[in-house]
Structures are given as C-alpha cells and as structure tokens.
Protein backbone atom coordinates (compact mmCIF):
# COMPACT_ATOMS: atom_id res chain seq x y z
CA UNK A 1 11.89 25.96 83.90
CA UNK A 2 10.22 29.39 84.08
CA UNK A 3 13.22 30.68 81.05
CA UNK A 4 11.70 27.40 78.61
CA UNK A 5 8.19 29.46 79.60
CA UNK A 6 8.84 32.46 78.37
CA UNK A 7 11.32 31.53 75.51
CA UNK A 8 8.47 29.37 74.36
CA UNK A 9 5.94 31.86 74.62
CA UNK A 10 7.83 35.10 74.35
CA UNK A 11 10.43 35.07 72.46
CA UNK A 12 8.74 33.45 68.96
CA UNK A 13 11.31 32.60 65.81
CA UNK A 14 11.99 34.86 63.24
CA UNK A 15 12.05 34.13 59.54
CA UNK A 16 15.96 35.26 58.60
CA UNK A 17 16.45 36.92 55.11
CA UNK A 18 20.02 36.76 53.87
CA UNK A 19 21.68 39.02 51.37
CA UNK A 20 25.12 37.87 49.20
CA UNK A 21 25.45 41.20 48.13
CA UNK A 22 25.89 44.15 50.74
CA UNK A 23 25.13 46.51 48.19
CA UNK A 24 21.75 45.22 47.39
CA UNK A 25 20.80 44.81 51.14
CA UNK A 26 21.58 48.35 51.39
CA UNK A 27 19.68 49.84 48.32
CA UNK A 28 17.13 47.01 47.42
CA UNK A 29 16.22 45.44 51.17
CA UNK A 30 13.42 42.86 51.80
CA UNK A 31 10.72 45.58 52.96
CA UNK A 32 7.23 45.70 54.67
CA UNK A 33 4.71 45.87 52.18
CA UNK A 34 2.62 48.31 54.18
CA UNK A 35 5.46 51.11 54.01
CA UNK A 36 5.76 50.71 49.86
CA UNK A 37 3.71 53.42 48.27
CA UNK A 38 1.83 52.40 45.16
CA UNK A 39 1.21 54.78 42.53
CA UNK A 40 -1.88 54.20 41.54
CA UNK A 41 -3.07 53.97 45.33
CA UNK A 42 -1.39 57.45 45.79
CA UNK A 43 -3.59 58.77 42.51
CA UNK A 44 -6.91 56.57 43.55
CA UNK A 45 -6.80 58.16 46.93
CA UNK A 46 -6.29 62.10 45.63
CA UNK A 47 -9.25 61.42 43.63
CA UNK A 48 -11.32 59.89 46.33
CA UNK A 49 -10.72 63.34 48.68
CA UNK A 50 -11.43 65.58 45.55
CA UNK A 51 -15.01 63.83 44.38
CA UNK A 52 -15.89 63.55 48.41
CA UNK A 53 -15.32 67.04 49.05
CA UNK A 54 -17.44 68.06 45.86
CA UNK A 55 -20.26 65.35 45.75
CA UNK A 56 -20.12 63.95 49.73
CA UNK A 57 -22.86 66.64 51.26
CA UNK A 58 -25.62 64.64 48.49
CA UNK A 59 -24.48 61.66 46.92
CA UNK A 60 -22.67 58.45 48.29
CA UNK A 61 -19.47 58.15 47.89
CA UNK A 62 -17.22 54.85 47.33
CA UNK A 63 -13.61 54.12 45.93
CA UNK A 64 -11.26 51.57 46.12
CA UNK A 65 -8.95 53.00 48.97
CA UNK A 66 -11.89 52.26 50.92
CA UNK A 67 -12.95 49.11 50.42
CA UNK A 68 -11.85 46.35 52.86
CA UNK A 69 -10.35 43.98 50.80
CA UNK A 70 -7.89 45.64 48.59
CA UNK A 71 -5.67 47.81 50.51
CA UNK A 72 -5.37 45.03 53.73
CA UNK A 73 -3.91 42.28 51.04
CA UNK A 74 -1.68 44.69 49.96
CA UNK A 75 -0.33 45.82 53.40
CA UNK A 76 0.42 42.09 54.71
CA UNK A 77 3.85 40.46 54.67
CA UNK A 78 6.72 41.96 52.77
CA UNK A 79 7.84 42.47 49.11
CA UNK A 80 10.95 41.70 47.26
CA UNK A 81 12.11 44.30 45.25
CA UNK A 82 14.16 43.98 41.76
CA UNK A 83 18.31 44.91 42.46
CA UNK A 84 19.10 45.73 38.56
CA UNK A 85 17.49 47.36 35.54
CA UNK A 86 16.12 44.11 33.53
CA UNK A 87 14.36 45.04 29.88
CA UNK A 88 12.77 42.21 28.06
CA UNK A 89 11.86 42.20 24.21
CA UNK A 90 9.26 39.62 23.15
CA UNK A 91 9.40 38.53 19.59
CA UNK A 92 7.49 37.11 16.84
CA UNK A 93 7.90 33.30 18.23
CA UNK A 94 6.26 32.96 21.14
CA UNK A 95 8.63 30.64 23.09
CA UNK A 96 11.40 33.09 22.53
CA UNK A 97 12.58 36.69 24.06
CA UNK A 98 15.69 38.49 24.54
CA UNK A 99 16.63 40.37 27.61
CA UNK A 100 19.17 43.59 28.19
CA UNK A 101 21.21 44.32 32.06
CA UNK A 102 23.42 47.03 32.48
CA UNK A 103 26.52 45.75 31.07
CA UNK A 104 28.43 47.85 34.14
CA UNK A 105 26.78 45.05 36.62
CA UNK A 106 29.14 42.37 35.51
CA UNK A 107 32.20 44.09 36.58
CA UNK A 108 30.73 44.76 40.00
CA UNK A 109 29.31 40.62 40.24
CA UNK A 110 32.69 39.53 38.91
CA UNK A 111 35.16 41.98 41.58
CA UNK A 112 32.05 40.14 44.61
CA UNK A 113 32.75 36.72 42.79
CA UNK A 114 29.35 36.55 41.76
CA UNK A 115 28.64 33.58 39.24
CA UNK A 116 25.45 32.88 39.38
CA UNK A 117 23.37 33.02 35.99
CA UNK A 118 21.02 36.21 36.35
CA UNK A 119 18.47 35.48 33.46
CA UNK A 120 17.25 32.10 33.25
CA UNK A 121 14.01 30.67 31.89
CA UNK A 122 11.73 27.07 31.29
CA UNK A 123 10.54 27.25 28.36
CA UNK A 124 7.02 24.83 27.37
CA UNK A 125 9.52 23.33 24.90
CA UNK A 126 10.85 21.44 27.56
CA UNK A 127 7.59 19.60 29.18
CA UNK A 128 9.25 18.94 32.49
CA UNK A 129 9.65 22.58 33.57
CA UNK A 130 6.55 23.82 32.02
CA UNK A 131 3.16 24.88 33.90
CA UNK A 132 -0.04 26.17 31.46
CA UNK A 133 0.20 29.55 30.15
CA UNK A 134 -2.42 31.55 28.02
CA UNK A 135 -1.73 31.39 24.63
CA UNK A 136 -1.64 35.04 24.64
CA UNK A 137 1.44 35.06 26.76
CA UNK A 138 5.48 34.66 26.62
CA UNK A 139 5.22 30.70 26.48
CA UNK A 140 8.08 30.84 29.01
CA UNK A 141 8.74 31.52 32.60
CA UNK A 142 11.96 33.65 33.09
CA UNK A 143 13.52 33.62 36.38
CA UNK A 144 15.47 36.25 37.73
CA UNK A 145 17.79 35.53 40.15
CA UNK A 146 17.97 37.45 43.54
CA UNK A 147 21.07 37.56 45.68
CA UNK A 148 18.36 36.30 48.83
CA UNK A 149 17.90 33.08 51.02
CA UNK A 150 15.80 32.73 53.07
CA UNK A 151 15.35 30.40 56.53
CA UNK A 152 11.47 29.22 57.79
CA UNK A 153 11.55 28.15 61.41
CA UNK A 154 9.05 25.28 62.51
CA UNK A 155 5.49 26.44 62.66
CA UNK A 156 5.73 28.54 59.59
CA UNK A 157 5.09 28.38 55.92
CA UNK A 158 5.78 31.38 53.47
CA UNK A 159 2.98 31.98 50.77
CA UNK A 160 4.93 33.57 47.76
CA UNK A 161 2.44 35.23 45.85
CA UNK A 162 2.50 37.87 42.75
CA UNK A 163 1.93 41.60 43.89
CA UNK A 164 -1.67 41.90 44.02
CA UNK A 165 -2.62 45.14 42.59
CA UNK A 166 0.72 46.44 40.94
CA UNK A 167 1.52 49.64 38.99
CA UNK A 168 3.20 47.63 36.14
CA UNK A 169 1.38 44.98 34.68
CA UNK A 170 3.47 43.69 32.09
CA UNK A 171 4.88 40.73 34.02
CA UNK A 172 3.21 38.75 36.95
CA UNK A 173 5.34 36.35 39.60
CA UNK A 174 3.91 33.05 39.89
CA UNK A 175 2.73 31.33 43.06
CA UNK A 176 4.71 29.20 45.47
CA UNK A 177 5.14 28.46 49.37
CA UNK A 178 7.87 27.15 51.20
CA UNK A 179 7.89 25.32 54.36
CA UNK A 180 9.85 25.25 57.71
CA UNK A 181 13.71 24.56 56.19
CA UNK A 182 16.88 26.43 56.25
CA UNK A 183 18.44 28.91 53.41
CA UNK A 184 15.86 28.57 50.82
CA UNK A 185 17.20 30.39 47.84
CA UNK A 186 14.86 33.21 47.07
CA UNK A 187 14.51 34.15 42.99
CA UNK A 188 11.07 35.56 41.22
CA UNK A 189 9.89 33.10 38.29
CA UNK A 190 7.57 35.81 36.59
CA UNK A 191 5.61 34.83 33.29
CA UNK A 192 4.94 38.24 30.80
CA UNK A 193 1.36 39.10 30.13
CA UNK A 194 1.32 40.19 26.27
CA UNK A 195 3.35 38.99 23.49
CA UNK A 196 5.03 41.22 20.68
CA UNK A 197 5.93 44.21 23.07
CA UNK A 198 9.25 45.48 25.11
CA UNK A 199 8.88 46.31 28.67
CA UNK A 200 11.60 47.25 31.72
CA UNK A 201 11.64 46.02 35.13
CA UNK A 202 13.66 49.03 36.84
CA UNK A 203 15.57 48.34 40.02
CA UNK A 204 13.61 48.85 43.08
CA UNK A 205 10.76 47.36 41.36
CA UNK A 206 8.34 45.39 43.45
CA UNK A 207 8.80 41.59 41.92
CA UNK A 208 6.26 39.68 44.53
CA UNK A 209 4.49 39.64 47.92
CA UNK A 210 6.00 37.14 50.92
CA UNK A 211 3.17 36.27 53.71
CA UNK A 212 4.09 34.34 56.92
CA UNK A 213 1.50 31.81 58.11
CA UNK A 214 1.49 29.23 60.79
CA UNK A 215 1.39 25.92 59.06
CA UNK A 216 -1.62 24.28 60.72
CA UNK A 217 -4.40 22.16 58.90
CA UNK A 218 -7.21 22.96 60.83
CA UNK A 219 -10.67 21.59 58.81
CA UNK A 220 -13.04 24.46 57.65
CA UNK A 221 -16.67 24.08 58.88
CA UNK A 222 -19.70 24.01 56.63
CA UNK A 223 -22.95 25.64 57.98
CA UNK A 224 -26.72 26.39 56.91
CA UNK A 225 -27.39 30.36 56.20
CA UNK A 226 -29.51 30.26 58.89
CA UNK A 227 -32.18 33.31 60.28
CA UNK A 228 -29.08 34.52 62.14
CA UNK A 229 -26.45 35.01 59.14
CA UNK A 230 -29.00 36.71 57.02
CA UNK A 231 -29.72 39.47 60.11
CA UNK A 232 -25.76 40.20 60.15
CA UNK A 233 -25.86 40.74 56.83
CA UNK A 234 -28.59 42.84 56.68
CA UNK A 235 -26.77 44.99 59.30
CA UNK A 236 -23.86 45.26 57.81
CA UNK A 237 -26.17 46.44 54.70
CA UNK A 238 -26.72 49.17 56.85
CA UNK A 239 -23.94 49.91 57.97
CA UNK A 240 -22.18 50.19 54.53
CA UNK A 241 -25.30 52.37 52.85
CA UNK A 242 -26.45 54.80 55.41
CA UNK A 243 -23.37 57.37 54.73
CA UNK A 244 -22.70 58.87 51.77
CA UNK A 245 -19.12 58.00 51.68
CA UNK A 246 -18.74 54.25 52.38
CA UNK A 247 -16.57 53.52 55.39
CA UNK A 248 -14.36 50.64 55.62
C-alpha cells in the first residue's frame, strides 16, 4: 500500500520523446526553451543595461526583457528544433513554391532506411486539408517532417504552439494539442508569412514551442470589479512607476 502512495504521488509520468535518427537526437535534441538563447533577446537586453546606466539616475526606464509577460512565455515547455537546412522559394502563383535540402541528406536517410517524404504540403486547392490563410500569404501549409514521436501519459495534454517571439519571421508553425495517447508522430506544419520572396530554415532552427498541461476543465469564474480589485491595481500602479527602471 504505502509503494501505490508514493508512486502515485511521487513518482509523476513523464512525457517520452523518441528520436528515429541517432544523429539528430545527438545534434538537434528536443530542448528546454528556457536554455535557447534568442538573438534579439541577447541584443534587447545589451541595450536595456546601456540606456539604464546612462538615463537610470533621472528618467524611468522600461524594455521588453523586463516586462512580465514576454520572456516567461518564452521560457515554458520545450522547443523543437529543425535537423536539415530547408530553403523555400515562393513564386508568382500563390498556391505554389519550390523547396531545396542538401542533396548529401539522402544518402545518409537512404544507408538509416529512412523513407519518409521530408517536404510535404495542403494546399487550399484541396478544400479538405485547407484552414484560412491571409491572402498575403503562401496559400499552403508545408509540413516538414521530423524524425520525433512523441507519448502523453493520462492527465496531460501538449499545447503545440508557434515560437512566440522568434528571430526569423518568415514562417510561423500553426497551432495544435495532443492528448494523453502513445507515439504521436511529431512534424511542424508552418504556413510562410510573405509571398514573392526566398527564405532558409537552417538546421538547429527553432520550428515551435511544446507546453505540458494537466488536462482538467475546471469552469472560469466571472466577478464584479469591485472596491477591492481597483485598490490592487492601484498598488501595483505603484509598484510599477515609483522606480525609474521598471521591475518585473
């Protein structure tokens, strides 16, 4: 009895990432999104210590490495990461594109009998696959295949989500979430943000954001702003204006 206690409390169930390809797990692993280092947050944050130390003595001080909503989303959960140089063309039609891989990757997938297609798309010629898109945009989805699967135990969902603040903007994954369920094959369905332009997706390249969450359906309450809700926010008012460099 007291082993069922503490498996039940102690020893929770993992969500299990599987690779095909022991080179990729090696070079191109599932990681924690809190240990990638974004460019732009590495520039955003240089700038932020140079105008504090000029300006911070006599005029407040704000950026975006300090605000409390940007930098938390981008720390949760873990990213997938791109495991081959991928360059896509967009052309004149805007239901068509061509695409260019290292042609030295099909030796290696063919020696690992690896078949699988690694460029695939749904194009809104073909209703059945298609989900709106801008008119400004690649009217197809491409999917790129990734040698992952992925297994949810019971309790868990995992939100799939595009990278929210990325260094590369020319593509964007699309949304998704997966319940509890064994070896989901894991791929990144990404839609391209501007027509009539090339771009590359280098390897290592984060593709999208994975978040656990416990699958519960707990109702949301709706309240009156009461005497009490308008204090706490004039506190935290305060709080955020009486420095001149804003804290978290």
């Amino acid at each position: 009895m007291y082993k069922t206690i503490y498996n039940k409390f102690f020893n929770s169930p993992k969500i299990k990432f599987y690779c095909e390809l022991p080179e990729v797990k090696e070079n191109y692993p599932v990681i924690e999104a809190s240990k990638y280092k974004f460019n732009w947050v590495k520039e955003s944050a240089k700038k932020f210590k140079e105008i504090s130390k000029e300006k911070s003595s006599y005029e407040q001080i704000s950026g975006t490495v300090r605000c409390p909503g940007v930098l938390p989303m981008m720390r949760k959960g873990y990213i997938m990461q791109s495991w081959f140089d991928l360059t896509i063309r967009l052309t004149d039609d805007a239901n068509r594109f061509e695409f260019f891989i290292p042609q030295g990757l099909y030796s290696y997938l063919r020696d690992k009998g690896y078949d699988k297609q690694l460029i695939s798309w749904f194009s809104k010629e073909e209703p059945a696959h298609a989900i709106p898109l801008p008119n400004s945009q690649l009217q197809s989805l491409i999917k790129i295949t990734l040698p992952w699967a992925v297994s949810v135990p019971n309790g868990w969902n995992l939100i799939f989500m595009p990278i929210p603040y990325p260094d590369q903007t020319d593509f964007v994954s699309v949304h998704g979430i997966l319940g509890p369920g064994k070896h989901y094959e894991v791929n990144a369905i990404i839609k391209c943000n501007s027509n009539n332009k090339e771009f590359s997706i280098p390897a290592g390249t984060p593709l999208f954001q994975i978040i656990a969450v416990r699958d519960n359906n707990d109702s949301i309450e709706i309240l009156d702003y009461d005497a009490d809700i308008k204090q706490k926010e004039t506190e935290r008012k305060y709080l955020s204006n009486h420095q001149f460099i804003v804290k978290d």
